[in-house]
C-alpha atoms as a PDB file:
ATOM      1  CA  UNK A   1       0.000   0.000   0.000  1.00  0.00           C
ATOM      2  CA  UNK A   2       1.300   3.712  -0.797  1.00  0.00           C
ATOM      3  CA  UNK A   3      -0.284   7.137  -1.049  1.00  0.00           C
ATOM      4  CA  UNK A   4       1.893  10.505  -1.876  1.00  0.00           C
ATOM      5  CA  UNK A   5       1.809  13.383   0.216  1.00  0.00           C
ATOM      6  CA  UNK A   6       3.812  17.080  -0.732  1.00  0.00           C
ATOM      7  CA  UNK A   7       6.952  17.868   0.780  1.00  0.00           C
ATOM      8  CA  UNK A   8       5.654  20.634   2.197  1.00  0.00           C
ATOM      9  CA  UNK A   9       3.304  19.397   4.658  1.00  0.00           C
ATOM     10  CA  UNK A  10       6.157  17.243   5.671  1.00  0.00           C
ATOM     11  CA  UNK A  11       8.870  19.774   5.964  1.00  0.00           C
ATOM     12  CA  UNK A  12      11.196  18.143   3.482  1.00  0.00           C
ATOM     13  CA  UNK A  13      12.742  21.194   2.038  1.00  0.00           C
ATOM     14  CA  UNK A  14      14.240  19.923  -1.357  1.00  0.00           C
ATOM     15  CA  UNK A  15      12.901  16.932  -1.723  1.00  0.00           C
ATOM     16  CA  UNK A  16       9.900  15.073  -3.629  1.00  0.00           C
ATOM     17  CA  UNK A  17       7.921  13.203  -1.550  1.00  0.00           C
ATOM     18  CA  UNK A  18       7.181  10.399  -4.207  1.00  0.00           C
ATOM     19  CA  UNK A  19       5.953   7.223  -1.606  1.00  0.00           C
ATOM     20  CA  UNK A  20       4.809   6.658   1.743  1.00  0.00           C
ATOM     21  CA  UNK A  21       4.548   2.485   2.129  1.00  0.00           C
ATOM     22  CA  UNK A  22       4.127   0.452   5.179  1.00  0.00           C
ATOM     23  CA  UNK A  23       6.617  -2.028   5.909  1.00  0.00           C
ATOM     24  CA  UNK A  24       4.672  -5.114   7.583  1.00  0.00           C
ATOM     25  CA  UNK A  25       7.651  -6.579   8.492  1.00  0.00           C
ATOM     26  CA  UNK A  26       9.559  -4.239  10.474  1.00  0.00           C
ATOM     27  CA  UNK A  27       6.224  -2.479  11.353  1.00  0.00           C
ATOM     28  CA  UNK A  28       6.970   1.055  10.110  1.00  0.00           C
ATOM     29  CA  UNK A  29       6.098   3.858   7.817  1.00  0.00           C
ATOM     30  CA  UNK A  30       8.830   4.374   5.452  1.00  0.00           C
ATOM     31  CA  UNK A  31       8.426   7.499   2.962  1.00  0.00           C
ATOM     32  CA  UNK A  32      10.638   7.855  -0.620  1.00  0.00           C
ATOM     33  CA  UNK A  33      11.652  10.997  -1.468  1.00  0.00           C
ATOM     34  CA  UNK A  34      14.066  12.052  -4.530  1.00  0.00           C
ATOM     35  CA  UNK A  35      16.061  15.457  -4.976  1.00  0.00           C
ATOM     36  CA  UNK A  36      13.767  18.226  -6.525  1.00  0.00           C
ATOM     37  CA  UNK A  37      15.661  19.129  -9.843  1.00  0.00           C
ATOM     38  CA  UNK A  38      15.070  22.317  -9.555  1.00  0.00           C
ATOM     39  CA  UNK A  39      17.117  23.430  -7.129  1.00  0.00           C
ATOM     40  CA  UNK A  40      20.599  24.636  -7.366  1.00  0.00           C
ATOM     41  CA  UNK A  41      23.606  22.161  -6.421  1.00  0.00           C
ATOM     42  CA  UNK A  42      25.693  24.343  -4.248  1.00  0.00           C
ATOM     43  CA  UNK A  43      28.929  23.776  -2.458  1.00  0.00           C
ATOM     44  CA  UNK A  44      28.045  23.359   1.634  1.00  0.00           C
ATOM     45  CA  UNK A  45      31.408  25.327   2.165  1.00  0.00           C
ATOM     46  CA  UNK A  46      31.949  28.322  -0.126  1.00  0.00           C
ATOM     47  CA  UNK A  47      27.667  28.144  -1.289  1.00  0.00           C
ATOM     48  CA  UNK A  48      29.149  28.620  -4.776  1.00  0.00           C
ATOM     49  CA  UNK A  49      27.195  26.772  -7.359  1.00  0.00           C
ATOM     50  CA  UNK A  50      28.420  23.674  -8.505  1.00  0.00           C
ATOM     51  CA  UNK A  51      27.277  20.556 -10.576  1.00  0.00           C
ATOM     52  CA  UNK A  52      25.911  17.403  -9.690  1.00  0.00           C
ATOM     53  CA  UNK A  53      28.298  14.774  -9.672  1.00  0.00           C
ATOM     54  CA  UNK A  54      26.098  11.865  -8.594  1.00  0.00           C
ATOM     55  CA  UNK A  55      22.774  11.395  -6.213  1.00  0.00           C
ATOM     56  CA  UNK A  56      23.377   9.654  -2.964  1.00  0.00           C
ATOM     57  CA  UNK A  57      20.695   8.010  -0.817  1.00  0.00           C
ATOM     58  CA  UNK A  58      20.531   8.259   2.468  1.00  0.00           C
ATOM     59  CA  UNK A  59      17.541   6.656   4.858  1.00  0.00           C
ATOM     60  CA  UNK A  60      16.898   8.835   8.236  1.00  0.00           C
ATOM     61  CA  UNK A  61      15.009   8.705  11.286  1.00  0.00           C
ATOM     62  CA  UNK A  62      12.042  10.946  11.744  1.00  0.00           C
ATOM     63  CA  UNK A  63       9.208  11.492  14.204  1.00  0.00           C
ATOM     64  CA  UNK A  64       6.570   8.816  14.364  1.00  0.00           C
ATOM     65  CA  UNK A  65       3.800   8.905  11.918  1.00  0.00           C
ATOM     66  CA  UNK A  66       0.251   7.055  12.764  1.00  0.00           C
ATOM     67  CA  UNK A  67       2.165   5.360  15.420  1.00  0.00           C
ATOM     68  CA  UNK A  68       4.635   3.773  14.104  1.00  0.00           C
ATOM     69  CA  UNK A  69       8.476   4.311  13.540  1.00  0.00           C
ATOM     70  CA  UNK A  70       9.123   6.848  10.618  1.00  0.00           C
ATOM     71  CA  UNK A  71      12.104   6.250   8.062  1.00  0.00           C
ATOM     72  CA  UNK A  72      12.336   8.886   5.335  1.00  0.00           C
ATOM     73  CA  UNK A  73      14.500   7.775   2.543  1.00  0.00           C
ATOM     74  CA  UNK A  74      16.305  11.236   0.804  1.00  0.00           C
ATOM     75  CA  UNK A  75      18.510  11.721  -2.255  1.00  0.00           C
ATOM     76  CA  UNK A  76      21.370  14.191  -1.835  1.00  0.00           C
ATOM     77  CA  UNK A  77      23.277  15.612  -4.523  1.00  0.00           C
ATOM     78  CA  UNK A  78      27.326  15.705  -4.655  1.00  0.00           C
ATOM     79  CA  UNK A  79      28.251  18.769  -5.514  1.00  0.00           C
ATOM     80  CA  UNK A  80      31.132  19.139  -8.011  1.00  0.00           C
ATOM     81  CA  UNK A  81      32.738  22.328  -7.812  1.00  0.00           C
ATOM     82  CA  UNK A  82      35.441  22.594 -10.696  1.00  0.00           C
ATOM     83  CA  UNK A  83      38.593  22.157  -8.150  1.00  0.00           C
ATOM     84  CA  UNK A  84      38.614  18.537  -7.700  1.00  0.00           C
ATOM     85  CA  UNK A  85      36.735  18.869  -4.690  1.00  0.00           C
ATOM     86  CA  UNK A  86      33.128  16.828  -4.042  1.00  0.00           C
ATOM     87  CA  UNK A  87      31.329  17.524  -1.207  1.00  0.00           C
ATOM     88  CA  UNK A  88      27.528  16.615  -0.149  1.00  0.00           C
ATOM     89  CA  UNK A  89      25.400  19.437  -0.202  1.00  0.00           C
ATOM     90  CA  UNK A  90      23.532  20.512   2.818  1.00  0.00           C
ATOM     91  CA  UNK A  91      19.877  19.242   4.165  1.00  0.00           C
ATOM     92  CA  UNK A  92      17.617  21.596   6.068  1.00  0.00           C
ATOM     93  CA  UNK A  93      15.818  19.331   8.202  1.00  0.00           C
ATOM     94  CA  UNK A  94      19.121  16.886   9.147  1.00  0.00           C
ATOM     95  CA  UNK A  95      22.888  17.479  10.060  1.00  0.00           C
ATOM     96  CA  UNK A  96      26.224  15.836   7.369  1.00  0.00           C
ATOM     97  CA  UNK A  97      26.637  12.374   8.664  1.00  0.00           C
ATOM     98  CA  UNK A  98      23.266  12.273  11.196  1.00  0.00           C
ATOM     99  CA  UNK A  99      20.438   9.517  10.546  1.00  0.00           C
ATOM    100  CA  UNK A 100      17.761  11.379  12.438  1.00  0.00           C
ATOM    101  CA  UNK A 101      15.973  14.427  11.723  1.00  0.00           C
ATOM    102  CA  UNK A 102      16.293  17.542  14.005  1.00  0.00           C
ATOM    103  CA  UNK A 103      12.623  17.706  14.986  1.00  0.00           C
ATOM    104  CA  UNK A 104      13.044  14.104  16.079  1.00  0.00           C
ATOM    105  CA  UNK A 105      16.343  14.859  18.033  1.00  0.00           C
ATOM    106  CA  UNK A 106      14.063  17.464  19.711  1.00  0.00           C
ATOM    107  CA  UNK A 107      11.316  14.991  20.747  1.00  0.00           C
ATOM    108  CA  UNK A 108      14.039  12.686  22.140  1.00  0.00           C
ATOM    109  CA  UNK A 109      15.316  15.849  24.065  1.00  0.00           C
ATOM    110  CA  UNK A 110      11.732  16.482  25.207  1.00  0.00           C
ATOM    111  CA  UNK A 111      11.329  13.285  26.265  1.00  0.00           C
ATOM    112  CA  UNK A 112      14.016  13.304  28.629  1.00  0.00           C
ATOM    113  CA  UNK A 113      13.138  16.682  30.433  1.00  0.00           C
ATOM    114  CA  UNK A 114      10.479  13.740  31.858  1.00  0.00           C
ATOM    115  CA  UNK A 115      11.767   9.993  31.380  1.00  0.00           C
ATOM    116  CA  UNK A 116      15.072   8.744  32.205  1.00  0.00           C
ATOM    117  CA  UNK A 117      16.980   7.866  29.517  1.00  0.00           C
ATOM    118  CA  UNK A 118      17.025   4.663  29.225  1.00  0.00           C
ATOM    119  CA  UNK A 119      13.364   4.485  29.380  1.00  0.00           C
ATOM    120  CA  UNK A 120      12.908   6.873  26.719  1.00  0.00           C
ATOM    121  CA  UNK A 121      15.629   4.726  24.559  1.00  0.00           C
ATOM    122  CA  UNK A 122      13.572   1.534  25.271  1.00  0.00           C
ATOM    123  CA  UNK A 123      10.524   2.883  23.888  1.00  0.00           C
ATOM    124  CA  UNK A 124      11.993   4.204  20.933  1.00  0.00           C
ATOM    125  CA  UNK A 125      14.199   1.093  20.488  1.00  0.00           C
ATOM    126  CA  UNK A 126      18.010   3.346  20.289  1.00  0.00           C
ATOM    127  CA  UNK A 127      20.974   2.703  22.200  1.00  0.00           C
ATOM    128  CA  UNK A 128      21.473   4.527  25.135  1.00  0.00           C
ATOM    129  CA  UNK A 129      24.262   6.385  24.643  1.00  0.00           C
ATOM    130  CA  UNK A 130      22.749   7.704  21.198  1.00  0.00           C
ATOM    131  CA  UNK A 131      19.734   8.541  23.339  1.00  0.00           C
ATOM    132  CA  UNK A 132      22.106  10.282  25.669  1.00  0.00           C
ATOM    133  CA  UNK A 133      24.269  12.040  22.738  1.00  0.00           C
ATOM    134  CA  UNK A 134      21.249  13.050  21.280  1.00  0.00           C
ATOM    135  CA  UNK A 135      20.190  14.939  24.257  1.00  0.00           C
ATOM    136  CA  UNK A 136      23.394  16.852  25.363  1.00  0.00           C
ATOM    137  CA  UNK A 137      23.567  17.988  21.386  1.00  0.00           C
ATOM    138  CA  UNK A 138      19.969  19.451  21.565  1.00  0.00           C
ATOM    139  CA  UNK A 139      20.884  20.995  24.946  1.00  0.00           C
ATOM    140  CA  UNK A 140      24.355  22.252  23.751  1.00  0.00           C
ATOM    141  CA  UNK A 141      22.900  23.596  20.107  1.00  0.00           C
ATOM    142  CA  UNK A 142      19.759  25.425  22.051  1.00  0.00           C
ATOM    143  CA  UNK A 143      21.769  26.510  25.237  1.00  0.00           C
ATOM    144  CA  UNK A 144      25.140  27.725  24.316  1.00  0.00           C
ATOM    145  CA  UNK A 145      25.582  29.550  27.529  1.00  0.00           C
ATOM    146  CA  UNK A 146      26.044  25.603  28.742  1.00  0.00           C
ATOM    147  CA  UNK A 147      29.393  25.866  26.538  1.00  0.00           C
ATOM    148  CA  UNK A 148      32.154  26.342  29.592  1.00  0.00           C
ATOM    149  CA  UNK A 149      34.741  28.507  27.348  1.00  0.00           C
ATOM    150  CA  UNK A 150      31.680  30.833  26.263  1.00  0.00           C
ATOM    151  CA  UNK A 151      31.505  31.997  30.054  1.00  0.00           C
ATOM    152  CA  UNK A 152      32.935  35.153  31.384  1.00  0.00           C
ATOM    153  CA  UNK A 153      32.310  37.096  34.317  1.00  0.00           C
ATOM    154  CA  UNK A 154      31.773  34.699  36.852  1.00  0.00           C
ATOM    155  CA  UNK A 155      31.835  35.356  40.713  1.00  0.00           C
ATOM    156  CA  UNK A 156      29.852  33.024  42.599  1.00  0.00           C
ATOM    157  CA  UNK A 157      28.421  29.600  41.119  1.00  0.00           C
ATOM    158  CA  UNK A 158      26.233  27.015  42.915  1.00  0.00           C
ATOM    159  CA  UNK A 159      26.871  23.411  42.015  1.00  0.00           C
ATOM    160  CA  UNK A 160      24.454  20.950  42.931  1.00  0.00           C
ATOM    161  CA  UNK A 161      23.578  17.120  41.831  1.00  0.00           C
ATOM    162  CA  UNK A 162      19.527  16.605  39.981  1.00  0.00           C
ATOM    163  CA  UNK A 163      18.165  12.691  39.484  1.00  0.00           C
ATOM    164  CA  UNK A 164      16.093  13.182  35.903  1.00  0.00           C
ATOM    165  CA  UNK A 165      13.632  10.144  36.909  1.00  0.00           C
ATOM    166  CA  UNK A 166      13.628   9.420  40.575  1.00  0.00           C
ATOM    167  CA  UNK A 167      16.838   8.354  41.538  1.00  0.00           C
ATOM    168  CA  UNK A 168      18.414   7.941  38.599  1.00  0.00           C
ATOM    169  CA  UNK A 169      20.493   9.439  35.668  1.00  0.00           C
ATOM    170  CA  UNK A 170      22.320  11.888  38.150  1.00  0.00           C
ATOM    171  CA  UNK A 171      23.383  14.839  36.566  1.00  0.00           C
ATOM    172  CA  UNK A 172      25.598  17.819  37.847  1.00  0.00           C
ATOM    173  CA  UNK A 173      24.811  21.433  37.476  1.00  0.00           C
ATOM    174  CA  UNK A 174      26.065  24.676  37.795  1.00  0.00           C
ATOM    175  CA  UNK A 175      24.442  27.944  38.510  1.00  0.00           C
ATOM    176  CA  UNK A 176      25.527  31.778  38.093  1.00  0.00           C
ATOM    177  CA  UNK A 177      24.435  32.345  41.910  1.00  0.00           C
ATOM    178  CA  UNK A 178      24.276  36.317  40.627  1.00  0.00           C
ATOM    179  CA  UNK A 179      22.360  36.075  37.427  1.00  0.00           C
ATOM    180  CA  UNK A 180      20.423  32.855  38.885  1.00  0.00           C
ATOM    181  CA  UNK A 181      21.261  31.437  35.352  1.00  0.00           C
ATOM    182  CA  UNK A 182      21.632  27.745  34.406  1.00  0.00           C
ATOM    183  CA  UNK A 183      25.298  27.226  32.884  1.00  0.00           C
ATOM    184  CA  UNK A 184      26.770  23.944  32.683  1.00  0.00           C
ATOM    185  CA  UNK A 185      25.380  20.518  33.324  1.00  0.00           C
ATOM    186  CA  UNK A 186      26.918  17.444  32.436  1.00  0.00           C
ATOM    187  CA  UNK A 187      25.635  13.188  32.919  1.00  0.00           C
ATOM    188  CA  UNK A 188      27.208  12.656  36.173  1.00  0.00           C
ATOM    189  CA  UNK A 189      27.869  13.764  39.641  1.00  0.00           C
ATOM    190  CA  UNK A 190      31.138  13.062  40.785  1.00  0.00           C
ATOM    191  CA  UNK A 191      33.995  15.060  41.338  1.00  0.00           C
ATOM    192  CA  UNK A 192      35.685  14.121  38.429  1.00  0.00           C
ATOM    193  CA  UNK A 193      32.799  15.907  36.339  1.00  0.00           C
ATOM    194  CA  UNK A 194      32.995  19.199  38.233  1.00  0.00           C
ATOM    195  CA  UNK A 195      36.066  19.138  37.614  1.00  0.00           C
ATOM    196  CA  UNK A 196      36.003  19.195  33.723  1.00  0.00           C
ATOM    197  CA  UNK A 197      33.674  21.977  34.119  1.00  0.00           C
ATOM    198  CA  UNK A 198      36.502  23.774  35.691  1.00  0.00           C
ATOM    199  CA  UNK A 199      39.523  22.747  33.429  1.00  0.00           C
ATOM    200  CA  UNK A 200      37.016  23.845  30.408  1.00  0.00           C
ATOM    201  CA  UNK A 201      36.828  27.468  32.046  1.00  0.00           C
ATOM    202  CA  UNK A 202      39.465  29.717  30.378  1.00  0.00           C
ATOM    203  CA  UNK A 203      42.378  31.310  32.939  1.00  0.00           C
ATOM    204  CA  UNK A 204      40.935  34.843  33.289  1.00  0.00           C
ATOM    205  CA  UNK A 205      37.053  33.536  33.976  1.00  0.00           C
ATOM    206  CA  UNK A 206      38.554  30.841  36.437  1.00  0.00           C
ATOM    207  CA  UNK A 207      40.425  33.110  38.737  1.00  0.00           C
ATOM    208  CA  UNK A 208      37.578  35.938  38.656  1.00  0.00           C
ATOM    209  CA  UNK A 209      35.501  32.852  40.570  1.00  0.00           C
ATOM    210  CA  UNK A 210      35.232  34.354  44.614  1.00  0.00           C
ATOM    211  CA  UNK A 211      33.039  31.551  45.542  1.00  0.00           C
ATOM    212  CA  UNK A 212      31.484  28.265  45.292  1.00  0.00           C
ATOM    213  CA  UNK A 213      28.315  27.162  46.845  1.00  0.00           C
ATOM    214  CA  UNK A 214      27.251  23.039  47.126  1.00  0.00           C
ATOM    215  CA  UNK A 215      26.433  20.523  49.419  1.00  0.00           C
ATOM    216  CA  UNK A 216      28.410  18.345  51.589  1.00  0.00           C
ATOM    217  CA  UNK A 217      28.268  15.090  49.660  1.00  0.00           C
ATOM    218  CA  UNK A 218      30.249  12.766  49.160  1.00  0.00           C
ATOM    219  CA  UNK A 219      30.849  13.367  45.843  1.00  0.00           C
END
């Protein structure tokens, strides 16, 4: 069975939606796309307009449709550009060398703001530690504050140790006691990980730190 559907509605920017069949064995939706001709082959580097050397298919995770696990199944175009040099042109909707889509990266992030995270990679059937990867991406790409050598003008931080799903996936975090702000959390909570937070810290913001706040635990 197969029915077409535009690219549009599906956010495929570039791409011809041309199937959408239901695989009975694995029990998924997967939807066939091709390249839209129209558009212009350009180089992901420079943007300079190139030709197409060949199509390459890729097949990619996205968010579940009518239930079931989604596979979308794109055609890329390597770009030629005249210098010897081929390179695969960008995709809107999913990062060079990722096989999921960003909105579903962004449902797996959602997901663990609630679940732990190997429940949420359970019921989406993924490793953990691409579950987990996933995640800190999302967090990094949406929160770049969270990106240690980005900070400046610290005085007083707050450290403190946050279970995602009761009791587990520990996680430490760090606070900007004056601005209240959120700015580092890694998977975690022992002192080796507060300590990469530190090393990450660049010489001048480290020694402007007066004070650190945290508990007495253990770790």
């Amino acid at each position: 069975m197969s029915t077409s559907i535009s690219a549009k509605i599906m956010s495929f920017g570039g791409q011809r939606v041309n199937e959408i069949n239901l695989d009975e064995d694995r029990q998924c939706i997967i939807i066939q796309c091709t390249r839209d001709r129209r558009r212009k082959a350009l180089d992901p580097i420079t943007g300079e307009k190139g030709t197409v050397n060949q199509y390459i298919r890729r097949q990619i995770r996205d968010l579940p449709l009518c239930g079931k696990p989604c596979f979308v199944e794109i055609e890329l175009a390597q770009v030629f550009t005249g210098k010897n040099t081929r390179r695969i042109e960008s995709c809107d909707f999913v990062d060079k060398g990722k096989r999921f889509t960003h909105r579903f990266c962004r449902m797996v992030s959602g997901l663990c703001r609630h679940m732990s995270i190997q429940t949420v990679s359970r019921h989406l059937d993924l490793r953990w530690e691409t579950t987990k990867n996933m995640d800190k991406s999302y967090l990094m790409e949406t929160l770049p504050a969270l990106d240690p050598v980005q900070l400046t003008g610290l005085e007083y931080i707050g450290v403190d140790e946050v279970a995602r799903a009761k009791g587990h996936d520990y996680m430490t975090v760090v606070y900007d006691m004056v601005s209240g702000h959120l700015i580092w959390v890694e998977t975690g909570r022992t002192a080796e990980v507060f300590s990469s937070f530190l090393k990450q810290l660049t010489e001048t913001t480290a020694a402007g730190i007066r004070a650190v706040a945290m508990d007495m635990g253990p770790a």
